[in-house]
N, C-alpha and C. Protein backbone atom coordinates (compact mmCIF):
# COMPACT_ATOMS: atom_id res chain seq x y z
N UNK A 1 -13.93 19.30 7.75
CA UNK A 1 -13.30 18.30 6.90
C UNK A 1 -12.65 17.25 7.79
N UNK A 2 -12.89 16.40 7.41
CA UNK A 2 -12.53 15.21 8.49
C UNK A 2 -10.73 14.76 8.18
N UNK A 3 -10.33 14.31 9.44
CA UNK A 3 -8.61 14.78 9.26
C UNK A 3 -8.22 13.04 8.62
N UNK A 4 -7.03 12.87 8.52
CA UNK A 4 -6.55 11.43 7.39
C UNK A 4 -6.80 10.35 8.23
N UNK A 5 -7.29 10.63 9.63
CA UNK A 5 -7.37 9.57 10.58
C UNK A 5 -8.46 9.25 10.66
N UNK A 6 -9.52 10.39 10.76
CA UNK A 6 -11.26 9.64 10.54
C UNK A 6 -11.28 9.42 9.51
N UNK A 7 -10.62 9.41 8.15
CA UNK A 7 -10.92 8.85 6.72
C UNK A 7 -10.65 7.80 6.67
N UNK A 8 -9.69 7.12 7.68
CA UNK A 8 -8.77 6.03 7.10
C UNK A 8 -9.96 4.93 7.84
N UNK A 9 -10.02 3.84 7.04
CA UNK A 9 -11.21 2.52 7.71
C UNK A 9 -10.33 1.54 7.40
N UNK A 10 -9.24 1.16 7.38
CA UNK A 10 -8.60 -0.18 7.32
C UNK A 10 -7.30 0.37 8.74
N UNK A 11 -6.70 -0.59 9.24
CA UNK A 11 -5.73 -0.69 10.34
C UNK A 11 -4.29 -0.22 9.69
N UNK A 12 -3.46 0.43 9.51
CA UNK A 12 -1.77 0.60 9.22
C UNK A 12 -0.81 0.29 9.66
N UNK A 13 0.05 -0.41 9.66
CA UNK A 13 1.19 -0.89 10.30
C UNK A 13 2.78 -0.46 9.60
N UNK A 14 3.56 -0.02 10.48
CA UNK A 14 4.88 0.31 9.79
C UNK A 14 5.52 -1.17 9.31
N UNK A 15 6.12 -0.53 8.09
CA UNK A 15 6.59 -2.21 7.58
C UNK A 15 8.06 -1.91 6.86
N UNK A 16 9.18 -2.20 6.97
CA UNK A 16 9.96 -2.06 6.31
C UNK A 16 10.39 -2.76 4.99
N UNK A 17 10.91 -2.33 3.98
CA UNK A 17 11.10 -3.74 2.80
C UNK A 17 11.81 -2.53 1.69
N UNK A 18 12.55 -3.38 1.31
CA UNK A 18 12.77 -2.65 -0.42
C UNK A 18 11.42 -2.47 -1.16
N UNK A 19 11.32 -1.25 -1.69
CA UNK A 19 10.00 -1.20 -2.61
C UNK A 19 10.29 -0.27 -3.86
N UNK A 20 9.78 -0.38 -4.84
CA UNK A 20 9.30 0.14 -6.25
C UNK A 20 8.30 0.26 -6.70
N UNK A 21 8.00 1.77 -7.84
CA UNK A 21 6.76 1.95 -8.48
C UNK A 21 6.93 1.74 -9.92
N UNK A 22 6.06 1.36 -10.64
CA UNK A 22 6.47 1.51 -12.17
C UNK A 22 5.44 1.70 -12.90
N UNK A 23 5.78 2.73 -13.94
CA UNK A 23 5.11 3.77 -14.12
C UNK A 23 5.68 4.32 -15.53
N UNK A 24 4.72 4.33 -16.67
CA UNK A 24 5.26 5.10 -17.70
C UNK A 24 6.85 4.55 -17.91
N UNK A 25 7.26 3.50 -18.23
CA UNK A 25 8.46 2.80 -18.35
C UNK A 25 9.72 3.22 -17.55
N UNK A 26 9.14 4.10 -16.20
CA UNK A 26 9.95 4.09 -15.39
C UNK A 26 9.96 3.20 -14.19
N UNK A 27 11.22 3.16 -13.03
CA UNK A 27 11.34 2.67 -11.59
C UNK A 27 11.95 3.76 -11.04
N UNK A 28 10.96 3.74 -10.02
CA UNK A 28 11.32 4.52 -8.55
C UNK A 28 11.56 3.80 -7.40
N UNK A 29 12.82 3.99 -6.37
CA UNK A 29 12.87 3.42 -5.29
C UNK A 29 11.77 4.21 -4.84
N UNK A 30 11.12 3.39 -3.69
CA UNK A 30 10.18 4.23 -2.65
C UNK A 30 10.91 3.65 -1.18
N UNK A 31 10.21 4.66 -0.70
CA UNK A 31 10.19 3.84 1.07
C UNK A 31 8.65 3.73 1.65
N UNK A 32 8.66 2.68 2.07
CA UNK A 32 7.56 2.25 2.56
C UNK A 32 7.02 2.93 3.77
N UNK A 33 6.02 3.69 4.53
CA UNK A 33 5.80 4.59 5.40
C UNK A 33 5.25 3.74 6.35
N UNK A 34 3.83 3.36 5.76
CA UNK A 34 3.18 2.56 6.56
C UNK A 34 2.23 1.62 5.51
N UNK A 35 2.03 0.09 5.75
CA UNK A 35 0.84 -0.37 4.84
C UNK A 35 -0.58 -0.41 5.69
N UNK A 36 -1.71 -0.77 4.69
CA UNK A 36 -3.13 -1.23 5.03
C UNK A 36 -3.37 -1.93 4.05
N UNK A 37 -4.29 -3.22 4.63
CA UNK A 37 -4.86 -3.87 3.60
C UNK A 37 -5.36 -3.53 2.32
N UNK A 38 -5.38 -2.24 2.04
CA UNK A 38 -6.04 -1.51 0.86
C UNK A 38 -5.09 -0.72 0.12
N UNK A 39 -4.28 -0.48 0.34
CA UNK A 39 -3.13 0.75 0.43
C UNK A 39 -2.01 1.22 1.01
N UNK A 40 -1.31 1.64 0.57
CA UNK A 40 0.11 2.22 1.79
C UNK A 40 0.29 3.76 1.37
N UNK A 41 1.20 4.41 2.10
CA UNK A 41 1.72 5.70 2.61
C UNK A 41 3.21 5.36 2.07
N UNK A 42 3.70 6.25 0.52
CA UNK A 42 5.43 6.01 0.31
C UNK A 42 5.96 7.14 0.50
N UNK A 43 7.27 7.52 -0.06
CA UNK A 43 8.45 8.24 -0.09
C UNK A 43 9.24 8.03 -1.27
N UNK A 44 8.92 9.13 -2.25
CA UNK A 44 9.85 9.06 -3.01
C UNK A 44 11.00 10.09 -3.00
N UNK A 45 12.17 10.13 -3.76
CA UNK A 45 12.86 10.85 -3.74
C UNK A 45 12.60 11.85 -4.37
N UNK A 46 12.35 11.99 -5.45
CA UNK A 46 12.09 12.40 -6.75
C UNK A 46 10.63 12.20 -7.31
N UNK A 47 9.76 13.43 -7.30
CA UNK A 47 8.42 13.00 -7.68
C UNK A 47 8.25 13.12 -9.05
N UNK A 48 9.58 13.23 -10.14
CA UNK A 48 8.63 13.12 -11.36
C UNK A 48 7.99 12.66 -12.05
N UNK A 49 7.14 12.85 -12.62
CA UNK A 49 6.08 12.21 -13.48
C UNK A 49 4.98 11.44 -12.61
N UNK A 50 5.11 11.53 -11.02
CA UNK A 50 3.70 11.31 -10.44
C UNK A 50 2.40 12.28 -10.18
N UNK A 51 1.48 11.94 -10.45
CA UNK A 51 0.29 12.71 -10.03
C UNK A 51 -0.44 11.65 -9.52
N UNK A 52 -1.89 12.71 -9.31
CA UNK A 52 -3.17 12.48 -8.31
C UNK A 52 -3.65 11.39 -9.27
N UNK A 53 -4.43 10.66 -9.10
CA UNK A 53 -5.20 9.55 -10.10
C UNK A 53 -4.23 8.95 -10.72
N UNK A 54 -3.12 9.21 -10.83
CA UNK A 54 -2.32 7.91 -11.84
C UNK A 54 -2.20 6.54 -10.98
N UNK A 55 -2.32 5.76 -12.22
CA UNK A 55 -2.09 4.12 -11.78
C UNK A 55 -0.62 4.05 -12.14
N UNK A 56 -0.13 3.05 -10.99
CA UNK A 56 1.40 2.79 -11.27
C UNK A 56 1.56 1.30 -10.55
N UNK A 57 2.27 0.54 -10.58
CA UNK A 57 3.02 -0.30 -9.97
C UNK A 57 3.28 -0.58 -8.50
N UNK A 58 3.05 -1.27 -7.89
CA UNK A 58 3.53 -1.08 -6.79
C UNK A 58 4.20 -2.46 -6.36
N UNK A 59 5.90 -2.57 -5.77
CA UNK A 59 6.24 -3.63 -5.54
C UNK A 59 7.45 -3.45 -4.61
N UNK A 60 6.54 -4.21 -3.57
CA UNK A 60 7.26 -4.75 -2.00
C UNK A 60 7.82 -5.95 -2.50
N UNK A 61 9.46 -5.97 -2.23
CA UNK A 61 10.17 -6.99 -2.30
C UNK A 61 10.47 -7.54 -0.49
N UNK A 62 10.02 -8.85 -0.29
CA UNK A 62 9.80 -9.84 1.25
C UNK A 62 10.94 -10.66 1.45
N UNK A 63 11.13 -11.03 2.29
CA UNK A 63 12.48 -12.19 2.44
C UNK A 63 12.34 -13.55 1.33
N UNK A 64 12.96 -13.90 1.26
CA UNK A 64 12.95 -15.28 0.69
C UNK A 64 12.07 -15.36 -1.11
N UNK A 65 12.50 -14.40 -1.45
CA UNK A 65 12.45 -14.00 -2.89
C UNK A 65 10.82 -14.46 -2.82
N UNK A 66 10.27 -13.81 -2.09
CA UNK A 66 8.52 -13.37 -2.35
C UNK A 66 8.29 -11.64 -2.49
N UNK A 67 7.18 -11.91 -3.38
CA UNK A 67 7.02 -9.99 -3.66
C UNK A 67 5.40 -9.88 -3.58
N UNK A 68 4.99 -8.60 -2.81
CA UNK A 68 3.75 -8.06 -3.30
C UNK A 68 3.81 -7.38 -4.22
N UNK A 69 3.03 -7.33 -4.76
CA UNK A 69 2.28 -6.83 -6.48
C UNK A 69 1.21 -6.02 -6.26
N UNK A 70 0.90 -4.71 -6.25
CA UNK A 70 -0.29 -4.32 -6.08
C UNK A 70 -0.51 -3.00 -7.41
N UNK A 71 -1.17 -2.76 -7.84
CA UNK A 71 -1.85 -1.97 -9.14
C UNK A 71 -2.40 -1.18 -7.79
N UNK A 72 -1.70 0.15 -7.75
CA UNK A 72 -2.37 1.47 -7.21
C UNK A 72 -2.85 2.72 -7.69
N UNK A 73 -4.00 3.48 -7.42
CA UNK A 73 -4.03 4.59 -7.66
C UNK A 73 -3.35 5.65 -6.54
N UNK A 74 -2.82 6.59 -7.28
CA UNK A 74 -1.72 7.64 -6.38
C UNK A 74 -3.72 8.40 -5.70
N UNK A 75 -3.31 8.65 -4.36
CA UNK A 75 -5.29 9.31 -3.96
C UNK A 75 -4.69 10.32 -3.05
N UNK A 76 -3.45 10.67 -2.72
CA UNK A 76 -2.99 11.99 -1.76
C UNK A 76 -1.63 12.07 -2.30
N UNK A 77 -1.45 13.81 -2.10
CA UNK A 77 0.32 13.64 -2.03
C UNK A 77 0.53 14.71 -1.26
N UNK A 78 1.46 14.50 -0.35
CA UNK A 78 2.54 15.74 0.44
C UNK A 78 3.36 15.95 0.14
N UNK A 79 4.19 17.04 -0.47
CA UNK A 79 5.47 16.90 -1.07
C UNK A 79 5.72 15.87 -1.37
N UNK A 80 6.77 14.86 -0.63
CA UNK A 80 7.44 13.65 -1.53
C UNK A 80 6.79 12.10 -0.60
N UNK A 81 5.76 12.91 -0.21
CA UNK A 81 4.76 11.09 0.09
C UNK A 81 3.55 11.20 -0.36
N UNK A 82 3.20 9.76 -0.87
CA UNK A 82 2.31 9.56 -1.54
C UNK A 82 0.98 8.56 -0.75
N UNK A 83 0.14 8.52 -0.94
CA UNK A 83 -1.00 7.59 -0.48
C UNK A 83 -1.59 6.92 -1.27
N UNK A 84 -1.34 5.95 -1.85
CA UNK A 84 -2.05 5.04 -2.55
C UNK A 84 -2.58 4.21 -2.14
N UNK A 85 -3.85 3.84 -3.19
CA UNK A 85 -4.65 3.18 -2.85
C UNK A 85 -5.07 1.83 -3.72
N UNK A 86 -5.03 0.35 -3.15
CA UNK A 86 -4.75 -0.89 -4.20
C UNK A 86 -6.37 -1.04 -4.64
N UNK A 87 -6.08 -1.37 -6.06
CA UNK A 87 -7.03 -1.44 -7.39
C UNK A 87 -6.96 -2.95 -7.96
N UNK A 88 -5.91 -3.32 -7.41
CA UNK A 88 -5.54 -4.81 -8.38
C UNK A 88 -4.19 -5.80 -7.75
N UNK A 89 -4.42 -7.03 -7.15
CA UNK A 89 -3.21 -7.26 -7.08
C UNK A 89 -4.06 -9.12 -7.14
N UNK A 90 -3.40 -9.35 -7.02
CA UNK A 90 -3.20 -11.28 -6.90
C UNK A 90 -3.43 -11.61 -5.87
N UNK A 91 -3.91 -13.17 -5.79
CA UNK A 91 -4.19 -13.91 -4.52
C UNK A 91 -2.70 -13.93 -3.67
N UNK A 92 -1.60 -14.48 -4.45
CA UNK A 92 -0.70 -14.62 -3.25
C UNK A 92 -0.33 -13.08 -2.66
N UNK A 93 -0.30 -12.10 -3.45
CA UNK A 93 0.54 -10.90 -3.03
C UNK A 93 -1.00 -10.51 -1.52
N UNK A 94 -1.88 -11.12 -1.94
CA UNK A 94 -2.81 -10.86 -0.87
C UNK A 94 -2.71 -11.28 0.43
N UNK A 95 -2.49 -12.80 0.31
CA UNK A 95 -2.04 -13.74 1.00
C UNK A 95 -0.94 -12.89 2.01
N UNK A 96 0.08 -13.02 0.94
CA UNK A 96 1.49 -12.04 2.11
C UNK A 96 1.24 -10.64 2.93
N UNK A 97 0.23 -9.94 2.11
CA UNK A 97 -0.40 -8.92 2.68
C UNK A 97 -0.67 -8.94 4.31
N UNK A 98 -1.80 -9.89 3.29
CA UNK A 98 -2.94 -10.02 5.00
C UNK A 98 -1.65 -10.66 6.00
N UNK A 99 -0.37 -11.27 6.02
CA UNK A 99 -0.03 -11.67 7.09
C UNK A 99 0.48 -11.19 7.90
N UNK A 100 1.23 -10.35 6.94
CA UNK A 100 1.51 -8.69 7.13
C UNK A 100 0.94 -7.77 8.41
N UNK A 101 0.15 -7.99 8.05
CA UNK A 101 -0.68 -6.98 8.56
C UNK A 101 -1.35 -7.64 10.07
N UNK A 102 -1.75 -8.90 9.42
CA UNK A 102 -2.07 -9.73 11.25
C UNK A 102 -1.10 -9.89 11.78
N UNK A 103 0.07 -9.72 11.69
CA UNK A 103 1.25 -10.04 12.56
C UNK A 103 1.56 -8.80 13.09
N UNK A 104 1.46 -8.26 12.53
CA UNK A 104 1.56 -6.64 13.21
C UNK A 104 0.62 -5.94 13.74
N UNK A 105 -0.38 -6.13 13.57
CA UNK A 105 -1.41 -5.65 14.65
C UNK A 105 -1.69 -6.45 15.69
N UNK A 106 -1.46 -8.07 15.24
CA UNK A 106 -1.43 -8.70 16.44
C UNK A 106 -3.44 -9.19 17.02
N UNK A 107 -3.89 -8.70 15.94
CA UNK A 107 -5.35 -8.62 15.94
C UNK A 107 -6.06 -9.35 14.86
N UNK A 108 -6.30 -10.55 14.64
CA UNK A 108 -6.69 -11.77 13.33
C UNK A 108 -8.37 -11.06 13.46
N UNK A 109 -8.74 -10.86 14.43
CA UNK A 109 -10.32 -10.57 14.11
C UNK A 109 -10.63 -9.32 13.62
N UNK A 110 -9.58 -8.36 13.78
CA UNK A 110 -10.20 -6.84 13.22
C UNK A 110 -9.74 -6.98 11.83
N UNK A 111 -8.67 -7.92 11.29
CA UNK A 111 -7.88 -8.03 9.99
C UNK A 111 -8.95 -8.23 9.25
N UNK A 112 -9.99 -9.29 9.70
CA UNK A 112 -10.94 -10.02 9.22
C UNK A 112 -12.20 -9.42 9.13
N UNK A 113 -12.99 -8.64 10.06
CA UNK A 113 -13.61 -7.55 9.60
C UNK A 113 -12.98 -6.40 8.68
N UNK A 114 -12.41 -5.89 8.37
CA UNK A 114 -11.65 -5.03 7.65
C UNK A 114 -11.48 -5.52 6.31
N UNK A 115 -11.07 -6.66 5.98
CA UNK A 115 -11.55 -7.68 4.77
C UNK A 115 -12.84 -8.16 4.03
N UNK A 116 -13.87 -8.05 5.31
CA UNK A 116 -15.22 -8.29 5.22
C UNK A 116 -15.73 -6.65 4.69
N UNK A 117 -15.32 -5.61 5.14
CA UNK A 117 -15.17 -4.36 4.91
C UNK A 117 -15.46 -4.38 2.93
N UNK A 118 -14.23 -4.69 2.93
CA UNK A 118 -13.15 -4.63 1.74
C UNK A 118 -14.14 -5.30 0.51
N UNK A 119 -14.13 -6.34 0.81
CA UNK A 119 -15.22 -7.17 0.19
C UNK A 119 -16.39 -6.76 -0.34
N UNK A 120 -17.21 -6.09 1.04
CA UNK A 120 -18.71 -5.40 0.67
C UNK A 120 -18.18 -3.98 -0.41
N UNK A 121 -17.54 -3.66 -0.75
CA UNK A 121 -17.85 -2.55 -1.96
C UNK A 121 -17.31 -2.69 -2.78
């Protein structure tokens, strides 16, 4: 069985930020673990009412009153971290994403294959 590291095909970067899930007319603080262009790794306190396959909310609050928006499916859980995976979000929350993510890897051409990735399926 191949371990979470040969599964993973997009790049991860630790990112810090206020974040929330919402879900069944609830909010959960999360903590942010690590993102990928596709998905992130959280922390909740309190796992109730999450499971495997549920869609929930996902929202990174950024400096200067900008937010990512991403529609995730929950696709792993360890005790109280979760792995989700993005299903739906908007051009700008994309936008902030991807800058995200090139600034922290520090790598614009693998961001960009990895997008090209993303794209083809």
């Amino acid at each position: 069985m191949p371990t979470n590291k040969e599964r993973r095909h997009f790049s991860r970067v630790e990112f810090d930020c206020e974040a929330t899930i919402h879900f069944s007319n609830q909010q959960l603080s999360v903590e942010v673990i690590d993102l990928c262009i596709n998905g992130a790794m959280i922390r909740v306190t309190e796992t109730k009412g999450l499971s495997l396959g549920q869609s929930v909310l996902l929202k990174l609050k950024l400096a200067d009153d900008y937010q990512i928006e991403m529609e995730v499916e929950v696709i792993h859980q360890e005790e109280k971290q979760f792995g989700v995976k993005c299903t739906q979000t908007d051009l700008d929350s994309m936008s902030h994403l991807r800058k995200i993510i090139e600034l922290n890897t520090g790598d614009p051409s693998l961001l960009q294959r990895e997008l090209s990735a993303l794209l083809e399926k």
